[in-house]
N, C-alpha and C. Protein backbone atom coordinates (compact mmCIF):
# COMPACT_ATOMS: atom_id res chain seq x y z
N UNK A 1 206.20 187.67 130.50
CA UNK A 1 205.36 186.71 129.80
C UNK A 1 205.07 185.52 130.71
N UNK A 2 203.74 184.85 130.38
CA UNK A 2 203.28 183.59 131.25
C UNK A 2 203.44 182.61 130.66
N UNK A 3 204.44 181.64 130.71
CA UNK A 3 204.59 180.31 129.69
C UNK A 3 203.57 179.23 130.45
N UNK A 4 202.92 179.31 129.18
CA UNK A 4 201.91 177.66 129.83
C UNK A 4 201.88 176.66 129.21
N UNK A 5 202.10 175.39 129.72
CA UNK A 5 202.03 174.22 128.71
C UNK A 5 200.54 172.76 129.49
N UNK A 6 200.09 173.08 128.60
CA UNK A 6 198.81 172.39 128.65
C UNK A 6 198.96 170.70 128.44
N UNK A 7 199.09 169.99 128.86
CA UNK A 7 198.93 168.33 128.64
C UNK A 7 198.16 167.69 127.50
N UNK A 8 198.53 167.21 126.62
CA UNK A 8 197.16 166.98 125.47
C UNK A 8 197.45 165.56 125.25
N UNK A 9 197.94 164.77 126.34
CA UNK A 9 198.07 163.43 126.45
C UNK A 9 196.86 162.64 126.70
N UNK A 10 196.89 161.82 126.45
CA UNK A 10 195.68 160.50 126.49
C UNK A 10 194.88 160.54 127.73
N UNK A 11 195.71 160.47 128.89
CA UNK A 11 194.94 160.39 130.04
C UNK A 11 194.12 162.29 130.17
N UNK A 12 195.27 163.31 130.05
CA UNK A 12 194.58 164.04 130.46
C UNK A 12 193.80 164.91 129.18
N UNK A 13 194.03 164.16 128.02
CA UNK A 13 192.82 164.50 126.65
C UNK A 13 191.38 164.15 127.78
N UNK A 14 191.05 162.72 128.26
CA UNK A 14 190.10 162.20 128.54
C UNK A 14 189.50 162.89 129.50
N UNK A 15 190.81 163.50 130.51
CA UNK A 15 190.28 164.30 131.55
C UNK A 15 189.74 165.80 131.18
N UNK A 16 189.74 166.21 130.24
CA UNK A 16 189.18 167.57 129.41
C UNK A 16 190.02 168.39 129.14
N UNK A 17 191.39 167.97 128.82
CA UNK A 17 193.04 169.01 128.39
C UNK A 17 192.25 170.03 127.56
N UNK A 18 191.72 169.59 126.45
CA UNK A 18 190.74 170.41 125.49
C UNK A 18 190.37 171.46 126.11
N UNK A 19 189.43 171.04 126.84
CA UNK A 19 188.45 172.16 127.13
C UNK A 19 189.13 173.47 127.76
N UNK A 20 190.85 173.25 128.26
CA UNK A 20 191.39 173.98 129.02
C UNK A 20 191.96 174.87 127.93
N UNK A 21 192.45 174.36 127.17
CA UNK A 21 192.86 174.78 125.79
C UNK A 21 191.75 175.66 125.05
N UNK A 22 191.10 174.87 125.31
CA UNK A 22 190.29 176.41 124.23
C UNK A 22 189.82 177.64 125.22
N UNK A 23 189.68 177.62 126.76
CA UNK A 23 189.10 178.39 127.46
C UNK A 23 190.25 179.66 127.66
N UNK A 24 191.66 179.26 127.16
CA UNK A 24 192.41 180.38 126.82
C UNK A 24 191.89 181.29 126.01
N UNK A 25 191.40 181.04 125.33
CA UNK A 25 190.66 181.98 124.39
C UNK A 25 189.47 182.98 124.40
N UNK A 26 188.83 182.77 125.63
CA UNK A 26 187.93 183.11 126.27
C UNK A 26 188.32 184.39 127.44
N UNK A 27 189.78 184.20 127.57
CA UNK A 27 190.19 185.00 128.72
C UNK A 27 190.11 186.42 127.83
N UNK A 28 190.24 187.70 129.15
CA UNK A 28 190.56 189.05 128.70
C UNK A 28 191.31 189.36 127.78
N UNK A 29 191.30 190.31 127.00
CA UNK A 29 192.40 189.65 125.73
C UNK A 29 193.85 191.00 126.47
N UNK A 30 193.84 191.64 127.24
CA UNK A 30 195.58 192.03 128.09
C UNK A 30 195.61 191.05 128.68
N UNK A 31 195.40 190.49 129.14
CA UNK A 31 195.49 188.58 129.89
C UNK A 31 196.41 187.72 128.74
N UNK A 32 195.04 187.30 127.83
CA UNK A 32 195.67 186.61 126.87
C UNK A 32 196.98 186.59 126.43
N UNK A 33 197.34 188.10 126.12
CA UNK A 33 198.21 188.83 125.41
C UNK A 33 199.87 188.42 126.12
N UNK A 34 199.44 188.43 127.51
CA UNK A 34 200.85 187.74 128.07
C UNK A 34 201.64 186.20 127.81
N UNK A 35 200.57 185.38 127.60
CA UNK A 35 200.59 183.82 127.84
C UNK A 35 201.27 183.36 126.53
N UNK A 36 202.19 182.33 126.69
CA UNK A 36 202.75 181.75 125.57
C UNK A 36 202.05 180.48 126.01
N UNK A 37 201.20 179.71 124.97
CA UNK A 37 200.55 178.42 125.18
C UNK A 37 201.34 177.27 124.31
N UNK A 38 201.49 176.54 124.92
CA UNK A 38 202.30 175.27 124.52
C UNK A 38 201.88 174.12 124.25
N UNK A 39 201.10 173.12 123.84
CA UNK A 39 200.41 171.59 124.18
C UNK A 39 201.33 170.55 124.47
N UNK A 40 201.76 169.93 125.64
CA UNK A 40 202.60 168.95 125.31
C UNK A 40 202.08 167.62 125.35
N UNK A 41 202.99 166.68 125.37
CA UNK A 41 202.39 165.29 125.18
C UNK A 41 202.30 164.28 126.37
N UNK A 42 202.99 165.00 127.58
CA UNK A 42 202.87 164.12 129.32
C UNK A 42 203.75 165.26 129.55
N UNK A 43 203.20 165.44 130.81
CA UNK A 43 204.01 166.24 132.31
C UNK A 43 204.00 164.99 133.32
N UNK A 44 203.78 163.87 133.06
CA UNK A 44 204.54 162.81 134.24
C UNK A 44 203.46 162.44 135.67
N UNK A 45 202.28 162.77 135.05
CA UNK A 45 201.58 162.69 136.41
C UNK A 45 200.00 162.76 135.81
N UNK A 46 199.70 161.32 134.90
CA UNK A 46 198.83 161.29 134.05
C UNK A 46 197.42 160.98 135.20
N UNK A 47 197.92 159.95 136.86
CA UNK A 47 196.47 159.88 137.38
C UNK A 47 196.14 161.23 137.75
N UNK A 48 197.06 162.50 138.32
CA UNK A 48 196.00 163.56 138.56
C UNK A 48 195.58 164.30 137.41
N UNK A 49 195.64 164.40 135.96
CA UNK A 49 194.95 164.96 135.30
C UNK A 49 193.51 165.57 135.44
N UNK A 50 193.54 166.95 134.59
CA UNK A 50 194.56 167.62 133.51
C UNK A 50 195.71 168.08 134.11
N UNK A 51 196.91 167.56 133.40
CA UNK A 51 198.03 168.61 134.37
C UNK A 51 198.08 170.07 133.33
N UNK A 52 198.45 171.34 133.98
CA UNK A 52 199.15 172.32 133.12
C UNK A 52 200.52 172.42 134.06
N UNK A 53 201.54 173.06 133.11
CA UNK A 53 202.97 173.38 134.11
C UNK A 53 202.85 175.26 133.42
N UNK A 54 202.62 176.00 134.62
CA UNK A 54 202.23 177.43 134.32
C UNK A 54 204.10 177.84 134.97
N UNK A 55 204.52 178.61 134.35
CA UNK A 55 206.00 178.73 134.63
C UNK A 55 206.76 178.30 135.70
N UNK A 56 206.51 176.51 134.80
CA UNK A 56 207.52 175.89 135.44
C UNK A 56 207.24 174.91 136.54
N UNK A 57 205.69 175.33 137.02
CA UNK A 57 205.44 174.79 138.22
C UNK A 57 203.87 173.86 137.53
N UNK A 58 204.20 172.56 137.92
CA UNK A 58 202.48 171.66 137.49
C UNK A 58 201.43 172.01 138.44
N UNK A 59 200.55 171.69 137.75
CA UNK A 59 199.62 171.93 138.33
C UNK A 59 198.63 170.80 138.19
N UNK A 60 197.87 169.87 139.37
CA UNK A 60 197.44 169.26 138.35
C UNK A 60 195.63 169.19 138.28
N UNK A 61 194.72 168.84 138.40
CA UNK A 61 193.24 168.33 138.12
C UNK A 61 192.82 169.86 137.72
N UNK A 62 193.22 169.85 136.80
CA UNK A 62 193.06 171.83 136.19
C UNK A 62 191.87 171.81 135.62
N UNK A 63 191.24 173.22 136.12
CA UNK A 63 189.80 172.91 135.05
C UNK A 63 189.75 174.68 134.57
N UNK A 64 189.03 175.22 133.49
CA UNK A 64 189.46 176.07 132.95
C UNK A 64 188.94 177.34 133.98
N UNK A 65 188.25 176.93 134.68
CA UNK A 65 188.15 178.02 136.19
C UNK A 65 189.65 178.37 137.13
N UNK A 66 190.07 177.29 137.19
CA UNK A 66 191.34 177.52 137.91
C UNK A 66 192.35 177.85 137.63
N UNK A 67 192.55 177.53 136.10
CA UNK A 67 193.10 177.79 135.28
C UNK A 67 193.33 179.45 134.98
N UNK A 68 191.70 179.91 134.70
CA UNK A 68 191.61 181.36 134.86
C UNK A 68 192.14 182.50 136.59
N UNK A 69 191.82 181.70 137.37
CA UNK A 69 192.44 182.60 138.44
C UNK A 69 193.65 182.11 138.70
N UNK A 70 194.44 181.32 138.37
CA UNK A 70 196.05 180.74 138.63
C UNK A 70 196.46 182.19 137.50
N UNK A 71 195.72 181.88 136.01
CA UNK A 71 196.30 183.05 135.30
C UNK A 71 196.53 184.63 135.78
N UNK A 72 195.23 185.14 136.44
CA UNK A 72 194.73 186.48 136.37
C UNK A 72 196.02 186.62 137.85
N UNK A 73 196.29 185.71 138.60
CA UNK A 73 197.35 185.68 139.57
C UNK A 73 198.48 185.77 138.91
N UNK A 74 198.84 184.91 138.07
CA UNK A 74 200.52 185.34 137.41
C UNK A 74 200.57 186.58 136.23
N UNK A 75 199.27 187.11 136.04
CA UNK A 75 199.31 188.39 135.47
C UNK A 75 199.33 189.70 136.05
N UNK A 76 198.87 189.80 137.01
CA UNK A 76 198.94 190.81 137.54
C UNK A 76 197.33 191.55 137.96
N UNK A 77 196.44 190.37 137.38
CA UNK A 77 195.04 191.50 137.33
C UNK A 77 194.60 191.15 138.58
């Protein structure tokens, strides 16, 4: 499984956390099917927003493109 936790804090709401959040939904659905999605409230590093922490590791000025090939990389496709 791919644990992801998405930022849905103030700074990185503003920076488009959202938009990253819903573009999960958009992915392949054997993709999807791996990912445990999480929203949290700060990962600690609000100027580079959006942060995600994809198992374990942050990531940060995430946009739902990168997001998608960081995924399709910790999946296997």
């Amino acid at each position: 499984m791919i644990n992801l936790e998405i930022c849905l804090g103030t700074a990185c709401h503003l920076m488009g956390s959202e938009e990253i959040f819903s573009s999960i939904e958009k992915l392949p659905k054997n993709l999807r099917a791996k990912i445990i999605v999480k929203g949290m409230h700060c990962l600690g590093a609000c100027d580079q927003g959006p942060n995600v922490r994809l198992n374990g590791t942050i990531y940060h000025q995430m946009t739902p493109l990168k997001l998608a090939e960081l995924l399709a990389e910790y999946g296997g496709e």
